[in-house]
N, C-alpha and C. Protein backbone atom coordinates (compact mmCIF):
# COMPACT_ATOMS: atom_id res chain seq x y z
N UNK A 1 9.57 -2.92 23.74
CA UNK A 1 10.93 -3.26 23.48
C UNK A 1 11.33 -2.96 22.05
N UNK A 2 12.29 -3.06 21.78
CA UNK A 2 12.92 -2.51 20.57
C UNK A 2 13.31 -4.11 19.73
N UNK A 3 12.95 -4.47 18.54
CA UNK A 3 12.83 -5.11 17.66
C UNK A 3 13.76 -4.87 16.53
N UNK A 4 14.55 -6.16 16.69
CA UNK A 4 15.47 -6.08 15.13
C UNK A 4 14.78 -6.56 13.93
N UNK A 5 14.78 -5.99 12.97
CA UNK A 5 13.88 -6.49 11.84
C UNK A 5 15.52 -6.14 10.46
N UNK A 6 15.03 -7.42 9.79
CA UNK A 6 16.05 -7.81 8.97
C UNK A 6 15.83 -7.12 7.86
N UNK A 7 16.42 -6.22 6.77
CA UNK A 7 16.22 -5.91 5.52
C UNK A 7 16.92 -6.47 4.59
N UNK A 8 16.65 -7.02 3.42
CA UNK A 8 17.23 -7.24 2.29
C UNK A 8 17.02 -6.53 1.32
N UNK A 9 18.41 -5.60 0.77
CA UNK A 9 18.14 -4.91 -0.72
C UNK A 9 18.13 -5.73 -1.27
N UNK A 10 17.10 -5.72 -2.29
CA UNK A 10 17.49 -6.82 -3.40
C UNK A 10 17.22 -5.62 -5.30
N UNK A 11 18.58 -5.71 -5.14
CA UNK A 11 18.78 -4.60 -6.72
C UNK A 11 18.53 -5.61 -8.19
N UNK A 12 17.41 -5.11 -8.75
CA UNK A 12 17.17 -5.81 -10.32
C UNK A 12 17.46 -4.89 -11.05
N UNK A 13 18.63 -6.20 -12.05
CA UNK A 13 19.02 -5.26 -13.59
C UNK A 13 18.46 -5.03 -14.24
N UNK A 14 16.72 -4.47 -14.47
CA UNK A 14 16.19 -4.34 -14.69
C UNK A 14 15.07 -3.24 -14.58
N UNK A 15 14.49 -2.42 -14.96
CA UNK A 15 13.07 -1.39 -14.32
C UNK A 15 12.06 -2.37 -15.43
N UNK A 16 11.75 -3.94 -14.93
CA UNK A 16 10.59 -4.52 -15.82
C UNK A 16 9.52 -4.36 -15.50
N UNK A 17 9.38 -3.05 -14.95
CA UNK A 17 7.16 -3.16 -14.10
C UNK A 17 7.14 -3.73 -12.98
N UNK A 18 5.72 -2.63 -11.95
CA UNK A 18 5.36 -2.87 -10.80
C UNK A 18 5.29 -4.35 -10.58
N UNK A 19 4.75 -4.76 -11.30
CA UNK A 19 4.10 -6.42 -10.76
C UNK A 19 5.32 -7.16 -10.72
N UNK A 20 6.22 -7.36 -11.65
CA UNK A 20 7.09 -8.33 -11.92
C UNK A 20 8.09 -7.68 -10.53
N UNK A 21 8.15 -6.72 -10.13
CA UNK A 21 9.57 -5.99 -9.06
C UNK A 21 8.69 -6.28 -8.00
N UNK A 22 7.56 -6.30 -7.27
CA UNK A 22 6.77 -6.68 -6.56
C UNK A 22 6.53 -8.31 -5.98
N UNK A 23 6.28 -8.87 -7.28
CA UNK A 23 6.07 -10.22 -7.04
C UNK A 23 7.77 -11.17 -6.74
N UNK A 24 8.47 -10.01 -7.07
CA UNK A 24 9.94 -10.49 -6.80
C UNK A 24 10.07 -10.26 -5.57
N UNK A 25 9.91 -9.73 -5.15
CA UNK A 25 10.21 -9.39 -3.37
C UNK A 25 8.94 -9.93 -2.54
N UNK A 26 7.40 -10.21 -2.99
CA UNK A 26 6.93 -10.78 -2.28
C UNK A 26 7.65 -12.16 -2.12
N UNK A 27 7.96 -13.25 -3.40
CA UNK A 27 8.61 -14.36 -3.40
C UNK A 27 9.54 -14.40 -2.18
N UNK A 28 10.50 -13.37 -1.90
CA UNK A 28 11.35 -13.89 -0.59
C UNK A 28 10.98 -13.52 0.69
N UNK A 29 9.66 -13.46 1.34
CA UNK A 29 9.41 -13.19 2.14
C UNK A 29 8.71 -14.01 3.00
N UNK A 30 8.50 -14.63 4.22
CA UNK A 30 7.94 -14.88 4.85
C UNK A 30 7.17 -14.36 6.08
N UNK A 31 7.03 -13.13 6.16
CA UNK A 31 6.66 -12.61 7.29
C UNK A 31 5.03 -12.28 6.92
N UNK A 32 4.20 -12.63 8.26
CA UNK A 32 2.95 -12.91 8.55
C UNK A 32 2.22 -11.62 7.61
N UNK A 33 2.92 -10.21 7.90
CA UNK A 33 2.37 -9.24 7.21
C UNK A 33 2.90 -8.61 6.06
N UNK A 34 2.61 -8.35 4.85
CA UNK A 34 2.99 -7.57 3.68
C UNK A 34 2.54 -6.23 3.81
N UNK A 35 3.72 -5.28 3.54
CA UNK A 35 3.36 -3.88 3.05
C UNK A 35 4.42 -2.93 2.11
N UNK A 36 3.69 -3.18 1.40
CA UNK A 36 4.31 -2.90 -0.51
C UNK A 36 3.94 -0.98 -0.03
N UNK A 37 4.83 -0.94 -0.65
CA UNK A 37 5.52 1.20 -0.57
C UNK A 37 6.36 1.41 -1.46
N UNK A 38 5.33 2.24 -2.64
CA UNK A 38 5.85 3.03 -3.70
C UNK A 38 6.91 4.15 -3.18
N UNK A 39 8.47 4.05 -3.90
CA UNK A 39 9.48 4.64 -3.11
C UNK A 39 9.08 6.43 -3.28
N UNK A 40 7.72 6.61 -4.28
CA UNK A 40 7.85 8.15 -3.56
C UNK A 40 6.51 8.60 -2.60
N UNK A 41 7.03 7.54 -1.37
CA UNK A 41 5.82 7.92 -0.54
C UNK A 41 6.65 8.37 0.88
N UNK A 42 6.02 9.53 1.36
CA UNK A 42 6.30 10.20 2.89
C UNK A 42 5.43 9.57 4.00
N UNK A 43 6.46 8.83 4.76
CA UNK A 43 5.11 8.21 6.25
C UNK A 43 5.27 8.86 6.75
N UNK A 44 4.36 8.96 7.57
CA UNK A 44 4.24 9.52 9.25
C UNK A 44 4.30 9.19 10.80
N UNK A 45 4.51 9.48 11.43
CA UNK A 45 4.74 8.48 12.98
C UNK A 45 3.82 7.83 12.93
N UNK A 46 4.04 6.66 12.93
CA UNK A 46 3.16 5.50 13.94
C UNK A 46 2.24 5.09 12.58
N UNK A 47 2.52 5.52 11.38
CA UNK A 47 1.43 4.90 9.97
C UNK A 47 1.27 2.90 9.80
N UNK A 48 2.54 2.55 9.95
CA UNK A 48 2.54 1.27 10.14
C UNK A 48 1.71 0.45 10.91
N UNK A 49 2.37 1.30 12.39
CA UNK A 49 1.70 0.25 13.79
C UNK A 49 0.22 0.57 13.51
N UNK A 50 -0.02 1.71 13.34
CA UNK A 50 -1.73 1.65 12.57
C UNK A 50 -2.59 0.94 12.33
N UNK A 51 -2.33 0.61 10.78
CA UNK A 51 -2.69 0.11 9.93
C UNK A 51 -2.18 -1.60 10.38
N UNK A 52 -1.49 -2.03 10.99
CA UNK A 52 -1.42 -3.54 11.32
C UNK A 52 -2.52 -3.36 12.84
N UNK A 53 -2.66 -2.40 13.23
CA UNK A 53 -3.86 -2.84 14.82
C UNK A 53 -5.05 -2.98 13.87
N UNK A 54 -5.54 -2.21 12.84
CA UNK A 54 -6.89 -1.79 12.00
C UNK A 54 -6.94 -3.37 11.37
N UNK A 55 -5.75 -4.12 10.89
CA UNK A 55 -6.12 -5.35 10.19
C UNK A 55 -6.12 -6.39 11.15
N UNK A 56 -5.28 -6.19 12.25
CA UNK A 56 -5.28 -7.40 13.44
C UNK A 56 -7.02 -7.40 13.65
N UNK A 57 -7.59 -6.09 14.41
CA UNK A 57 -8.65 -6.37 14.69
C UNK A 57 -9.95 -6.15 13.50
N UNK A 58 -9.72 -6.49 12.50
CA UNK A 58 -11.17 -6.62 11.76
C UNK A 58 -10.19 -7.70 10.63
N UNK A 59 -10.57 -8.92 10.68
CA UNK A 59 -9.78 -9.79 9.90
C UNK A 59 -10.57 -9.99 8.41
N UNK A 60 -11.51 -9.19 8.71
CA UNK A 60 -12.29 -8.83 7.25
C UNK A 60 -11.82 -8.16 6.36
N UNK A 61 -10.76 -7.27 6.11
CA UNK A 61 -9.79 -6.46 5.72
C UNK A 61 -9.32 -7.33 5.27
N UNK A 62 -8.69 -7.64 4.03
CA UNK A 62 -8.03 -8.51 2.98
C UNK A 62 -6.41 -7.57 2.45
N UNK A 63 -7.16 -6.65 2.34
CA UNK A 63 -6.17 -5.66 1.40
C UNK A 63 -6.27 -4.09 1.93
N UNK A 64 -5.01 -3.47 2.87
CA UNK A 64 -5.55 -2.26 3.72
C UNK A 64 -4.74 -0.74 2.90
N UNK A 65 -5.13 0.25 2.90
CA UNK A 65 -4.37 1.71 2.77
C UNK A 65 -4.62 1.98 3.46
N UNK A 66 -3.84 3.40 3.83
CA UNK A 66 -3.60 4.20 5.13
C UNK A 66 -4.59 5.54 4.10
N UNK A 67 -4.66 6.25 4.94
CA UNK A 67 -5.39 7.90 4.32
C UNK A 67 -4.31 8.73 3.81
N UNK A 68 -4.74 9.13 2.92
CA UNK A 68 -3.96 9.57 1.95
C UNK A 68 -3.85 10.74 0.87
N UNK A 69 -3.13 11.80 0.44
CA UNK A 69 -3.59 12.53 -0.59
C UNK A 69 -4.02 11.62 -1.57
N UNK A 70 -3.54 10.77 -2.16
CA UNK A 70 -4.20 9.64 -2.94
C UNK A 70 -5.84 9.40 -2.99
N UNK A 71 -6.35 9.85 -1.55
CA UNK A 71 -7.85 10.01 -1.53
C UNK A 71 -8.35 11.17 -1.50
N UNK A 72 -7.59 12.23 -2.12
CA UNK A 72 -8.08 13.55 -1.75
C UNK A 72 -8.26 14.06 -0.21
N UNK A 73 -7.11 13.90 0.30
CA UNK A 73 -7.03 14.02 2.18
C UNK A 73 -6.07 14.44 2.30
N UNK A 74 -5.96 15.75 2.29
CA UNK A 74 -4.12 16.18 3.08
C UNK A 74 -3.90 17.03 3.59
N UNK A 75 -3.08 17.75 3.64
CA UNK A 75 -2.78 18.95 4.77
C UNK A 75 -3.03 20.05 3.61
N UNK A 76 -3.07 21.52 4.18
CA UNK A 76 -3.40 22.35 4.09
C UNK A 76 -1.73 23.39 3.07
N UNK A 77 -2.14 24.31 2.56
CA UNK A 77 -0.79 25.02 2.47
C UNK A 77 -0.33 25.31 3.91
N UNK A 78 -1.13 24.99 4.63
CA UNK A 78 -0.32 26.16 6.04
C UNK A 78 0.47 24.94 7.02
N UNK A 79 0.25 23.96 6.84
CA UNK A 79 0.49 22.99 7.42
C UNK A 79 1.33 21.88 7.16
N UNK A 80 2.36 21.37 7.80
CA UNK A 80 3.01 20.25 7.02
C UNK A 80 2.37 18.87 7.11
N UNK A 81 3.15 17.99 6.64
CA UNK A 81 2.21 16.95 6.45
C UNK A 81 2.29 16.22 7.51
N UNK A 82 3.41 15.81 8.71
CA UNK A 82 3.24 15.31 9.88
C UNK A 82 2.49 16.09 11.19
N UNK A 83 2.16 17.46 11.03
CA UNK A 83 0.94 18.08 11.53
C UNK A 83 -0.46 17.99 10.92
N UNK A 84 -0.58 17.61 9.77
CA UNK A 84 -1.92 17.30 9.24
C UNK A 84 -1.81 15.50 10.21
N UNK A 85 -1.52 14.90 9.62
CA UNK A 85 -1.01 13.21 10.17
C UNK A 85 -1.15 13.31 11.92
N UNK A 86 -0.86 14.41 12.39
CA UNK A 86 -0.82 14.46 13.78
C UNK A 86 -2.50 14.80 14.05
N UNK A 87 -2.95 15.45 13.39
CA UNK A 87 -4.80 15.78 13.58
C UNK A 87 -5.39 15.21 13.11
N UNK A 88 -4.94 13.70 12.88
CA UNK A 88 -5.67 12.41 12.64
C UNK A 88 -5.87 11.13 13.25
N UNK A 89 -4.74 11.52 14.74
CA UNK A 89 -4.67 9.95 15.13
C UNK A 89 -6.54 10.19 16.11
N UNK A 90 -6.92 10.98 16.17
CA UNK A 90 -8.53 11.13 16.78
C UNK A 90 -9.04 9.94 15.82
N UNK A 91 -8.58 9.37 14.70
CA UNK A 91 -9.37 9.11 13.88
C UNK A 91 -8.81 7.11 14.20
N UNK A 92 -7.76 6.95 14.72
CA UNK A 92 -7.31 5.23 15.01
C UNK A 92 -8.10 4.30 15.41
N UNK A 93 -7.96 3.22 15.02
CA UNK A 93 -9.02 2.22 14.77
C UNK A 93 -10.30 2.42 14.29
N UNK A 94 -10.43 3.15 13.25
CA UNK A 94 -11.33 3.83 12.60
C UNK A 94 -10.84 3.51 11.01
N UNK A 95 -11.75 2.98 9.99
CA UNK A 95 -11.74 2.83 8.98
C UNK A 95 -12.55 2.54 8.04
N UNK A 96 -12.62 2.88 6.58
CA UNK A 96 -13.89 2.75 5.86
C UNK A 96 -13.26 1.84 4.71
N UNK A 97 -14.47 0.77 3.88
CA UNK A 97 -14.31 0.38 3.29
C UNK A 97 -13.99 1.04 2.00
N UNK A 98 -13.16 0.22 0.92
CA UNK A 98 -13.02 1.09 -0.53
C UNK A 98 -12.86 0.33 -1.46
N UNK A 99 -13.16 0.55 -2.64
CA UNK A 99 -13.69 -0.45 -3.56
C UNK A 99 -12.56 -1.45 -4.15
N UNK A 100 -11.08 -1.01 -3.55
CA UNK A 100 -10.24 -1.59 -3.73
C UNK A 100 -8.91 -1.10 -2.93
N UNK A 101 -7.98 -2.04 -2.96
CA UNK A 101 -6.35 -2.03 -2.86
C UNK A 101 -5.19 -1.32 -3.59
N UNK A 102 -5.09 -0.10 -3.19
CA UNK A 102 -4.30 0.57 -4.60
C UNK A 102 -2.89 0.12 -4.09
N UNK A 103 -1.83 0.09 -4.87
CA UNK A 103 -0.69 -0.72 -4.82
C UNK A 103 0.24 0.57 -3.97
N UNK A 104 -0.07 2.02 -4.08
CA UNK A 104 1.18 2.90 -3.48
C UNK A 104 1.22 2.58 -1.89
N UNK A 105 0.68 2.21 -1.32
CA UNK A 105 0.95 1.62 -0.04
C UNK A 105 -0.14 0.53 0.39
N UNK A 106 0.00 -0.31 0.75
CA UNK A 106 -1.06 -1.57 0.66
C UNK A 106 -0.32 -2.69 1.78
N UNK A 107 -0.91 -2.67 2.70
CA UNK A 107 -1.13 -3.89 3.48
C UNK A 107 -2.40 -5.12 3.52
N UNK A 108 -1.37 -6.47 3.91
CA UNK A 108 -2.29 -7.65 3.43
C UNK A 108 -1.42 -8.60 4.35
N UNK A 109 -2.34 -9.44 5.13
CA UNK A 109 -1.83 -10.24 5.46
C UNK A 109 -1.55 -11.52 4.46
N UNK A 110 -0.10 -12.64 5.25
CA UNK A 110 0.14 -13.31 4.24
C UNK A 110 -1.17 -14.48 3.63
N UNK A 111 -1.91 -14.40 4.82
CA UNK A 111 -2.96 -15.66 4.42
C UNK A 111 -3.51 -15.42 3.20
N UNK A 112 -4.10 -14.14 2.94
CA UNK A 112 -4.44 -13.34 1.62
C UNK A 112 -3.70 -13.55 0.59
N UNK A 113 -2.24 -13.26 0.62
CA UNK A 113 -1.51 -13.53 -0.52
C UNK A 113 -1.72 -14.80 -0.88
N UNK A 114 -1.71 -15.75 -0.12
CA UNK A 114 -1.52 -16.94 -0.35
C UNK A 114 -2.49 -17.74 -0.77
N UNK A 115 -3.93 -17.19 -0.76
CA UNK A 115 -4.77 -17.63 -1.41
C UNK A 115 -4.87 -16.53 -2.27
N UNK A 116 -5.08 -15.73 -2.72
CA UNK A 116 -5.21 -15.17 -4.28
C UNK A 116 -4.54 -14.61 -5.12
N UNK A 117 -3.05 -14.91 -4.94
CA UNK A 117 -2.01 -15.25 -5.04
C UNK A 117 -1.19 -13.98 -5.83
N UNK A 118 -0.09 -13.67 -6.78
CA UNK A 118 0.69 -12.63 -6.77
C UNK A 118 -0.01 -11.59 -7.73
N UNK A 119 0.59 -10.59 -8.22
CA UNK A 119 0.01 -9.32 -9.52
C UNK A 119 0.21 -9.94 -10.18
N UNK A 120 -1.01 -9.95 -11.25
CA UNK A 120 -0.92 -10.48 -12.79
C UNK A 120 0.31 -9.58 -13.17
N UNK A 121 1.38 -10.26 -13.97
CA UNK A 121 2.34 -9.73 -14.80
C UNK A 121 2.26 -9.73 -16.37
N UNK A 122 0.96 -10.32 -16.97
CA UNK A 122 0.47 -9.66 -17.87
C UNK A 122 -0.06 -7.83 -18.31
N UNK A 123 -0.03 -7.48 -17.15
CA UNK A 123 -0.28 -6.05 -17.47
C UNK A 123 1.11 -5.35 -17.91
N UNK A 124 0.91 -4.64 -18.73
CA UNK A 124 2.27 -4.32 -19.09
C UNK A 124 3.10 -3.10 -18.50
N UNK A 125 3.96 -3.31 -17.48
CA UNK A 125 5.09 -2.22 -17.28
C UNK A 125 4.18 -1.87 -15.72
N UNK A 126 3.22 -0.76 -15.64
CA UNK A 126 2.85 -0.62 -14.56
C UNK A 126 1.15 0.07 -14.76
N UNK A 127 0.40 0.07 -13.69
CA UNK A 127 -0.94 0.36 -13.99
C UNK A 127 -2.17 -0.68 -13.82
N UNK A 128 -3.07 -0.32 -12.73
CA UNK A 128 -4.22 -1.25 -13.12
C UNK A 128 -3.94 -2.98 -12.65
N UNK A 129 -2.54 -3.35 -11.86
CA UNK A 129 -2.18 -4.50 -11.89
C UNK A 129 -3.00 -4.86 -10.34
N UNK A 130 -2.87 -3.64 -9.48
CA UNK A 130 -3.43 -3.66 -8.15
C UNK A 130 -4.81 -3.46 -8.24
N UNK A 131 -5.62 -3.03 -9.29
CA UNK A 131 -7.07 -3.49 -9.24
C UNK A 131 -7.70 -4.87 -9.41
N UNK A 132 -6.65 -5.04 -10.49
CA UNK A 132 -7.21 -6.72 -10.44
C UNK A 132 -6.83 -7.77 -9.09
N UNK A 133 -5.73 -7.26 -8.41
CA UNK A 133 -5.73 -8.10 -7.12
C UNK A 133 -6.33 -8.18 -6.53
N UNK A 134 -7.23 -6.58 -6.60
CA UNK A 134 -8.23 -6.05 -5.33
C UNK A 134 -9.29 -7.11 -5.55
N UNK A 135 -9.44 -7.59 -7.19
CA UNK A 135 -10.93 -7.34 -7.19
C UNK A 135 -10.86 -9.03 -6.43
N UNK A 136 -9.68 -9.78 -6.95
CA UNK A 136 -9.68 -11.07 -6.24
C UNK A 136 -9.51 -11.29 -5.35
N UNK A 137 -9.40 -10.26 -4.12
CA UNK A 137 -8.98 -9.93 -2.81
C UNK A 137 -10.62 -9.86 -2.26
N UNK A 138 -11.25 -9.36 -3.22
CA UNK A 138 -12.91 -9.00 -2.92
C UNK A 138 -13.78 -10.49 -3.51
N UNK A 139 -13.38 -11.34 -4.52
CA UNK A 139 -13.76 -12.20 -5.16
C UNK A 139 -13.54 -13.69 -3.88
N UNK A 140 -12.54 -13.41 -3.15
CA UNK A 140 -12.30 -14.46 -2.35
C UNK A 140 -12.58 -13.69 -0.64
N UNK A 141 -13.69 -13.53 -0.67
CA UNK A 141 -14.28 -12.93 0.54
C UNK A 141 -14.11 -11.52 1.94
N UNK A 142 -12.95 -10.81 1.49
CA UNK A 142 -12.10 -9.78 2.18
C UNK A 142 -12.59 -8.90 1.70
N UNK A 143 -12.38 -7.82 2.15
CA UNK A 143 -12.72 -6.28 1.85
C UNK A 143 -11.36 -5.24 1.77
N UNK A 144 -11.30 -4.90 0.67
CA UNK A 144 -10.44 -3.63 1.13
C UNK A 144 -10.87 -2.47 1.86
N UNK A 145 -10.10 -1.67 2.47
CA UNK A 145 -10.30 -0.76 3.19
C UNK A 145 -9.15 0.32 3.33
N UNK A 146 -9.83 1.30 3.82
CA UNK A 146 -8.76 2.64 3.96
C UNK A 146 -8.33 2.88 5.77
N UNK A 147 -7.55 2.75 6.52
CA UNK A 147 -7.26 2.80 7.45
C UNK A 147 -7.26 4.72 7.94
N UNK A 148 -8.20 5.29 8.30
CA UNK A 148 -8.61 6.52 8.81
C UNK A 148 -6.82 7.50 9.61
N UNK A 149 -6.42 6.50 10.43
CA UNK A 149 -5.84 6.92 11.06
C UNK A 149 -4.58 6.74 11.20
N UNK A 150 -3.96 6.24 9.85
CA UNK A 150 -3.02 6.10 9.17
C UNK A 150 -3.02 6.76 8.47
N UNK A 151 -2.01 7.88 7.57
CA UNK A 151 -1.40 8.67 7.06
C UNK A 151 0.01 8.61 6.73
N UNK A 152 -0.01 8.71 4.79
CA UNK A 152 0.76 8.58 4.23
C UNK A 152 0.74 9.64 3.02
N UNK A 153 1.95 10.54 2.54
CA UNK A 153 1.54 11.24 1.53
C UNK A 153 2.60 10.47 0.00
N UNK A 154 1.60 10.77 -0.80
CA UNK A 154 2.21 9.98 -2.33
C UNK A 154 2.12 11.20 -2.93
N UNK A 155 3.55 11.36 -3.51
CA UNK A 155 4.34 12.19 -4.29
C UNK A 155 3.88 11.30 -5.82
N UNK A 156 2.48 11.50 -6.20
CA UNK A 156 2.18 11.28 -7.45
C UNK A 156 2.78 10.93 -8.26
N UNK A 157 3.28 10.31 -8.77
CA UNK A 157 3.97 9.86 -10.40
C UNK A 157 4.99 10.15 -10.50
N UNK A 158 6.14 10.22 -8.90
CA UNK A 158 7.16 10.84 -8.81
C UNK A 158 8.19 10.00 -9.96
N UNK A 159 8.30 8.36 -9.70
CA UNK A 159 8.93 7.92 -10.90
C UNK A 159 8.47 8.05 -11.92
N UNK A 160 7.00 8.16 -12.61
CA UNK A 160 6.80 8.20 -14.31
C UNK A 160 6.67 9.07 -14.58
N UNK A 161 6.59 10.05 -14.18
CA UNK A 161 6.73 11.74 -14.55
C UNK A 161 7.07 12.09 -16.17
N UNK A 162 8.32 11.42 -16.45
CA UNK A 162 8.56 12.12 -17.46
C UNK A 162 8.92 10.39 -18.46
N UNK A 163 8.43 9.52 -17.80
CA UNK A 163 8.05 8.09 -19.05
C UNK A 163 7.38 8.94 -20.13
N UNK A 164 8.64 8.70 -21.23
CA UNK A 164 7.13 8.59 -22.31
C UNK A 164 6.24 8.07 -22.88
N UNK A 165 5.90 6.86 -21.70
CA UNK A 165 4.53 6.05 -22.34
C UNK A 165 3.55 6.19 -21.60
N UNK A 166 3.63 7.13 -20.46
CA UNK A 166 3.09 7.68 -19.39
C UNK A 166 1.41 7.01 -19.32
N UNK A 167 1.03 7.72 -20.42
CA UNK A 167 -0.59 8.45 -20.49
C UNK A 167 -1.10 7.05 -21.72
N UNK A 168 0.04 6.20 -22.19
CA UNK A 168 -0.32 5.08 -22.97
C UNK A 168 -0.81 4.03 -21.90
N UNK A 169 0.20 3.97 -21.22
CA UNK A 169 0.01 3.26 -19.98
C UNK A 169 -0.92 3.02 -19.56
């Protein structure tokens, strides 16, 4: 059946860093599952429903990604990226562990959030804020993992591109 799901824009006068724009929108949420998406990322059919069957059934998964150029995984010059994504669903309910949670696309259920609670907003601006979640995501008994058969492509550094604190960062 077809499912209404509610969106809220919520616009800040502000560009104050991943964590702080993050932990702002986790705050109004209540829904069982979180999945944080850096706005220059391309999904693919069915990347979502994925990656929520891969965490339903292994509740050991704390903190999930989908496969990704981000891991050195993508399509070919000859190929687009929802035909690479299409010669992967062989790969569903299939997933490997990884030493962490990177923030450009990241699913977590809420129980997770709620015990190891939001991004440090001590890190400044953006960078490195989603390792330290990971590692408390790993510190409080969960595993991150990469979901095989999920596919997502990240347009690299599409917003900091041309920050000039880029490489300070």
């Amino acid at each position: 059946g077809t499912e209404t799901v509610e969106v809220v824009v919520v616009r800040r006068s502000a560009n104050d860093g991943f964590a702080k724009g993050m932990n702002d929108g986790l705050a109004r949420t209540t829904a069982p599952w979180i999945c944080l998406l850096n706005n220059d990322i391309l999904v693919t059919e069915g990347w979502l429903e994925e990656m929520i069957a891969v965490a339903e059934a292994n509740p050991v998964i704390g903190a999930l990604n989908p496969m990704s150029n981000e891991f050195n995984v993508g399509p070919t010059r000859s190929e687009s990226i929802d035909e690479f994504a299409g010669s992967r669903r062989c790969d569903r309910g299939r997933w490997i562990e990884h030493y962490a949670g990177i923030g450009f696309c990241l699913l977590m259920p809420r129980a997770v959030l709620e015990r190891v609670g939001y991004f440090d907003e001590r890190f400044h601006f953006m960078y490195f804020e989603d390792l330290d979640h990971a590692l408390r995501v790993r510190q409080a008994g969960w595993m991150c993992a990469i979901a095989e058969g999920a596919y997502v492509f990240h347009c690299r550094h599409a917003t900091m591109q041309r920050h000039p604190q880029r490489l300070q960062l």
